[in-house]
PDB file of N, CA and C in Angstrom:
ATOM      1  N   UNK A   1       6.408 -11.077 -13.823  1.00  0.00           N
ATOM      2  CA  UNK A   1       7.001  -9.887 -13.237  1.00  0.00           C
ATOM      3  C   UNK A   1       8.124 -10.341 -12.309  1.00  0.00           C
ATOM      4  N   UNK A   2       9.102  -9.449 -12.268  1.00  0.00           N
ATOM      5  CA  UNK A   2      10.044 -10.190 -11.702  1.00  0.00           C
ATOM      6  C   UNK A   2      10.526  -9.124 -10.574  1.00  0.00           C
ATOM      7  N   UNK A   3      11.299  -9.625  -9.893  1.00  0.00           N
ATOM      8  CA  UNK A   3      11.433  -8.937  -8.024  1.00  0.00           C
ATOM      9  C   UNK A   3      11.515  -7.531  -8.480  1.00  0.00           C
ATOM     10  N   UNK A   4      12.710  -7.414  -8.826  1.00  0.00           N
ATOM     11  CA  UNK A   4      13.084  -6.051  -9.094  1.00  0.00           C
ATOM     12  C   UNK A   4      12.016  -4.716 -10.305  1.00  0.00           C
ATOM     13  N   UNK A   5      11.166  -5.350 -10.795  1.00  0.00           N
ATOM     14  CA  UNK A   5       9.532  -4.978 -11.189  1.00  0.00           C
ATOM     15  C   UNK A   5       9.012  -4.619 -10.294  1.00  0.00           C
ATOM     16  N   UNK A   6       8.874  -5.426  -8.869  1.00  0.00           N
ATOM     17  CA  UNK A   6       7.979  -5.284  -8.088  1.00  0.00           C
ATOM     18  C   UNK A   6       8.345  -4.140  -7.228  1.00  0.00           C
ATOM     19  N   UNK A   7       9.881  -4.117  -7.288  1.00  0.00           N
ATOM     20  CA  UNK A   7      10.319  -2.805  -6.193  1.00  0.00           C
ATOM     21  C   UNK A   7       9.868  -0.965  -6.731  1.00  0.00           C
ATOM     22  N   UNK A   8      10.261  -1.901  -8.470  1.00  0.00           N
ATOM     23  CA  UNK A   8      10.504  -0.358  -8.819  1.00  0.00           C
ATOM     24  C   UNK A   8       8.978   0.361  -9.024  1.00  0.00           C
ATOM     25  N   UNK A   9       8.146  -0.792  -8.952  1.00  0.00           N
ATOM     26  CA  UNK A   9       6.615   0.238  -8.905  1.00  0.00           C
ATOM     27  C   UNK A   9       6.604   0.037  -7.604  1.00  0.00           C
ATOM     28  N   UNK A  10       6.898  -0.499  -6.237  1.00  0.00           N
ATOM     29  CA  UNK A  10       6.936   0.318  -5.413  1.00  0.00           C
ATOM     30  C   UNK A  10       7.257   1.481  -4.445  1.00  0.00           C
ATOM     31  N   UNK A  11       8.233   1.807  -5.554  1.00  0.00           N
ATOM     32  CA  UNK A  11       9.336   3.161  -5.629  1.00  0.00           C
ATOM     33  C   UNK A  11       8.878   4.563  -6.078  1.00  0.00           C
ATOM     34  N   UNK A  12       7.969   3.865  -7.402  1.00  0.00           N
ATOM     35  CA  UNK A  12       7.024   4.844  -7.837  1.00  0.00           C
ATOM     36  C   UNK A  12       6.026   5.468  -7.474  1.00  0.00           C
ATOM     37  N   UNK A  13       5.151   4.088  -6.175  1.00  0.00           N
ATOM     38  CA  UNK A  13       3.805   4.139  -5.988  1.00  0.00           C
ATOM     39  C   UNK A  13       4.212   5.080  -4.568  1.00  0.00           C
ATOM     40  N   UNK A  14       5.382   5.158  -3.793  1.00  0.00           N
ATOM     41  CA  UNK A  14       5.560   5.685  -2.982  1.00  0.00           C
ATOM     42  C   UNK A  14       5.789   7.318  -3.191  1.00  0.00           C
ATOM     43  N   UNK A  15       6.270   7.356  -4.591  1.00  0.00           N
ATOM     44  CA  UNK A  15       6.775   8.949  -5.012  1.00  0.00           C
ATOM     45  C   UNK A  15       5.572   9.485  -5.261  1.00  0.00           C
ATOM     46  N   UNK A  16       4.512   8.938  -5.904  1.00  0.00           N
ATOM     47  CA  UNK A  16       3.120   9.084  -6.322  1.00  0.00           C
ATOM     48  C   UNK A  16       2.574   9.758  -4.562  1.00  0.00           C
ATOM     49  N   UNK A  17       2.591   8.881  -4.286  1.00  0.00           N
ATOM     50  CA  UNK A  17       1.740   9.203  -2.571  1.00  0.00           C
ATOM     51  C   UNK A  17       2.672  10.522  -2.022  1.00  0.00           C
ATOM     52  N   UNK A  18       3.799  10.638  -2.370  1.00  0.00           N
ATOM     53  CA  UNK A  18       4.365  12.142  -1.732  1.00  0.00           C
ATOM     54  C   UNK A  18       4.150  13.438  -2.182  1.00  0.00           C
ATOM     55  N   UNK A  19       4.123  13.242  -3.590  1.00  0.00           N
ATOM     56  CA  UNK A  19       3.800  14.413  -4.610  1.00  0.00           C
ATOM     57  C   UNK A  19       2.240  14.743  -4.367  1.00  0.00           C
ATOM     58  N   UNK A  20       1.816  13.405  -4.240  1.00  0.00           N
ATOM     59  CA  UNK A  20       0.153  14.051  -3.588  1.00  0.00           C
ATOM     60  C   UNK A  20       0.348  14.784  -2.146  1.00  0.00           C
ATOM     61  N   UNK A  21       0.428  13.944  -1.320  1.00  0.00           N
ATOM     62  CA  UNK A  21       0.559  14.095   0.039  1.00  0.00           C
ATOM     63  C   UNK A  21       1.880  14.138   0.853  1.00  0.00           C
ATOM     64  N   UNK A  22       2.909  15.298   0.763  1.00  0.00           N
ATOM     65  CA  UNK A  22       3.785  14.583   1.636  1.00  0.00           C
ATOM     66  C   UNK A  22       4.083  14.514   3.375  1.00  0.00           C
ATOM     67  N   UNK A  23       2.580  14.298   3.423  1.00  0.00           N
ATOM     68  CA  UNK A  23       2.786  14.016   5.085  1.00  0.00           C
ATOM     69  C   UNK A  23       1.882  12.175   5.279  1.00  0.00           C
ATOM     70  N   UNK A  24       2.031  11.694   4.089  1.00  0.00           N
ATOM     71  CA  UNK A  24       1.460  10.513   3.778  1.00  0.00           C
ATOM     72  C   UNK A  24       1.999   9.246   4.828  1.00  0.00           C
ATOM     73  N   UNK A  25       2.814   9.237   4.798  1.00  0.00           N
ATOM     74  CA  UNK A  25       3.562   8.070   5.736  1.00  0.00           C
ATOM     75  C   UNK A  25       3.180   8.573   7.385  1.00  0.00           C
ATOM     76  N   UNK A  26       3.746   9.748   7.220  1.00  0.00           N
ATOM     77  CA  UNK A  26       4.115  10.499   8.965  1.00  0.00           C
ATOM     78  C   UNK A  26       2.576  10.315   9.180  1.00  0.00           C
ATOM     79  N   UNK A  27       1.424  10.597   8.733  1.00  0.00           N
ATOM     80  CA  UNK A  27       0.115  10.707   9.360  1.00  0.00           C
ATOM     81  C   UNK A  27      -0.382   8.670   9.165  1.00  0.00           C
ATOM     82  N   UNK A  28       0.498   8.005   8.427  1.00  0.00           N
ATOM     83  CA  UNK A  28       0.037   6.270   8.825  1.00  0.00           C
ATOM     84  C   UNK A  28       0.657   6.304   9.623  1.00  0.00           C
ATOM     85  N   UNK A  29       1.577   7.039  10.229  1.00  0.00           N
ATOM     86  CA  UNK A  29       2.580   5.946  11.183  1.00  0.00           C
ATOM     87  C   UNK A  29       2.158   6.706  12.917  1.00  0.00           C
ATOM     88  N   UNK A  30       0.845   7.789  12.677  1.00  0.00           N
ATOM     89  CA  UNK A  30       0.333   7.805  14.075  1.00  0.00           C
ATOM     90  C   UNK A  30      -0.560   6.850  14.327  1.00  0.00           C
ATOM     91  N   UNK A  31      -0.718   6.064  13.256  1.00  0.00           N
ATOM     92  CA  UNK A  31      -2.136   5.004  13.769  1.00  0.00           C
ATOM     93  C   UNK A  31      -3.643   5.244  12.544  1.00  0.00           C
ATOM     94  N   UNK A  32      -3.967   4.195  12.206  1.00  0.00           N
ATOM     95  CA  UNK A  32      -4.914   3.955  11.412  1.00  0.00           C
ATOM     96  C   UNK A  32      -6.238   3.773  12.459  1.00  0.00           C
ATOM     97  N   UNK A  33      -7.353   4.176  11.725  1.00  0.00           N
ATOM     98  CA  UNK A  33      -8.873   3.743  12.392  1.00  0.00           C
ATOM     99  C   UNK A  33     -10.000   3.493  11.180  1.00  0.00           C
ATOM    100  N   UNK A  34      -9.765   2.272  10.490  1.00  0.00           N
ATOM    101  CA  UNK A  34     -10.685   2.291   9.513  1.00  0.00           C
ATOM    102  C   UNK A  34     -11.706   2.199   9.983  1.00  0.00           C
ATOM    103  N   UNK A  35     -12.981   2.480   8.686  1.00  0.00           N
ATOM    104  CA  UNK A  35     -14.379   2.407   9.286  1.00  0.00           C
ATOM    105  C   UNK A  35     -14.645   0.775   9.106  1.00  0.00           C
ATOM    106  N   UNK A  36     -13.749   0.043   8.030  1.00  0.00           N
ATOM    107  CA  UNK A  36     -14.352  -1.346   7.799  1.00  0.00           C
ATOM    108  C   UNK A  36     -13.465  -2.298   7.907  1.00  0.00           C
ATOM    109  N   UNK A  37     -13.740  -3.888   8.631  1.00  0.00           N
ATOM    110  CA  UNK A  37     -12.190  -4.448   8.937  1.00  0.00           C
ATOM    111  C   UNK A  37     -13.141  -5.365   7.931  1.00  0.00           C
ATOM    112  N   UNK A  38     -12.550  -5.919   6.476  1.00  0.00           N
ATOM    113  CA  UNK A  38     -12.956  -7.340   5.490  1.00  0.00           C
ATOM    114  C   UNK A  38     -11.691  -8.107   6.014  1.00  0.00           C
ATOM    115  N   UNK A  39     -11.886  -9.509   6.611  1.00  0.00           N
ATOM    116  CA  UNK A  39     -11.407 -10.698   6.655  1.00  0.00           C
ATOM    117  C   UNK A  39     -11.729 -11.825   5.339  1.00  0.00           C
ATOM    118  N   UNK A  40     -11.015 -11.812   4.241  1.00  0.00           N
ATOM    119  CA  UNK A  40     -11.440 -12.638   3.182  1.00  0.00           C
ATOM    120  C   UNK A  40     -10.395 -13.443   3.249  1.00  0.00           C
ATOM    121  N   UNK A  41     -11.087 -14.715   1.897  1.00  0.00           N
ATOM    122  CA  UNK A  41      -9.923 -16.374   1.589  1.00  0.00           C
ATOM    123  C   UNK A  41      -9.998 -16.187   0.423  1.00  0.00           C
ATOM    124  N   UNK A  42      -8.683 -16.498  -0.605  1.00  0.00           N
ATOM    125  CA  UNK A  42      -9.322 -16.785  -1.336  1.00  0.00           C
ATOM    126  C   UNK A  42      -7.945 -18.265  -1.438  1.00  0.00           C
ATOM    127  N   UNK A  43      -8.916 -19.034  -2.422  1.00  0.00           N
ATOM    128  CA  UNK A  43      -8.387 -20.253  -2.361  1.00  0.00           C
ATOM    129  C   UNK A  43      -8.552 -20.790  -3.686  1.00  0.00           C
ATOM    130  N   UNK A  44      -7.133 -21.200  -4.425  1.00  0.00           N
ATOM    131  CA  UNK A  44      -6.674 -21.315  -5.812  1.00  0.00           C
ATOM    132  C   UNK A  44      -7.740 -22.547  -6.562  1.00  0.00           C
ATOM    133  N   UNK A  45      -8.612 -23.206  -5.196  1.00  0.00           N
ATOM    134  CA  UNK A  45      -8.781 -24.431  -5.830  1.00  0.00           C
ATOM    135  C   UNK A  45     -10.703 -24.235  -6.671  1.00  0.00           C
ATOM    136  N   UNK A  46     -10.555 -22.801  -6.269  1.00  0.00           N
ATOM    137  CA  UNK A  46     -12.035 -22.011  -6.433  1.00  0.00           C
ATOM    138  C   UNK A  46     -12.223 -21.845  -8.200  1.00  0.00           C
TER     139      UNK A  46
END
């Protein structure tokens, strides 16, 4: 996959989240409170 792959599904994945929700961003950008914080590794040599 190459850079410009990576933008354009994140172009999409963002239009996706507005058409659902468009107060999607404005309600992350007062602040998140998840219920669960996962700290994981992962390591290639696994």
């Amino acid at each position: 996959m190459i850079l410009q792959d990576i933008f354009k599904h994140n172009e999409q994945w963002v239009a996706q989240k507005l058409n659902t929700d468009p107060q999607y961003f404005e309600k992350l950008a007062k602040g998140q409170q998840p219920q669960i914080l996962y700290i994981g590794c992962s390591d290639s040599r696994v």
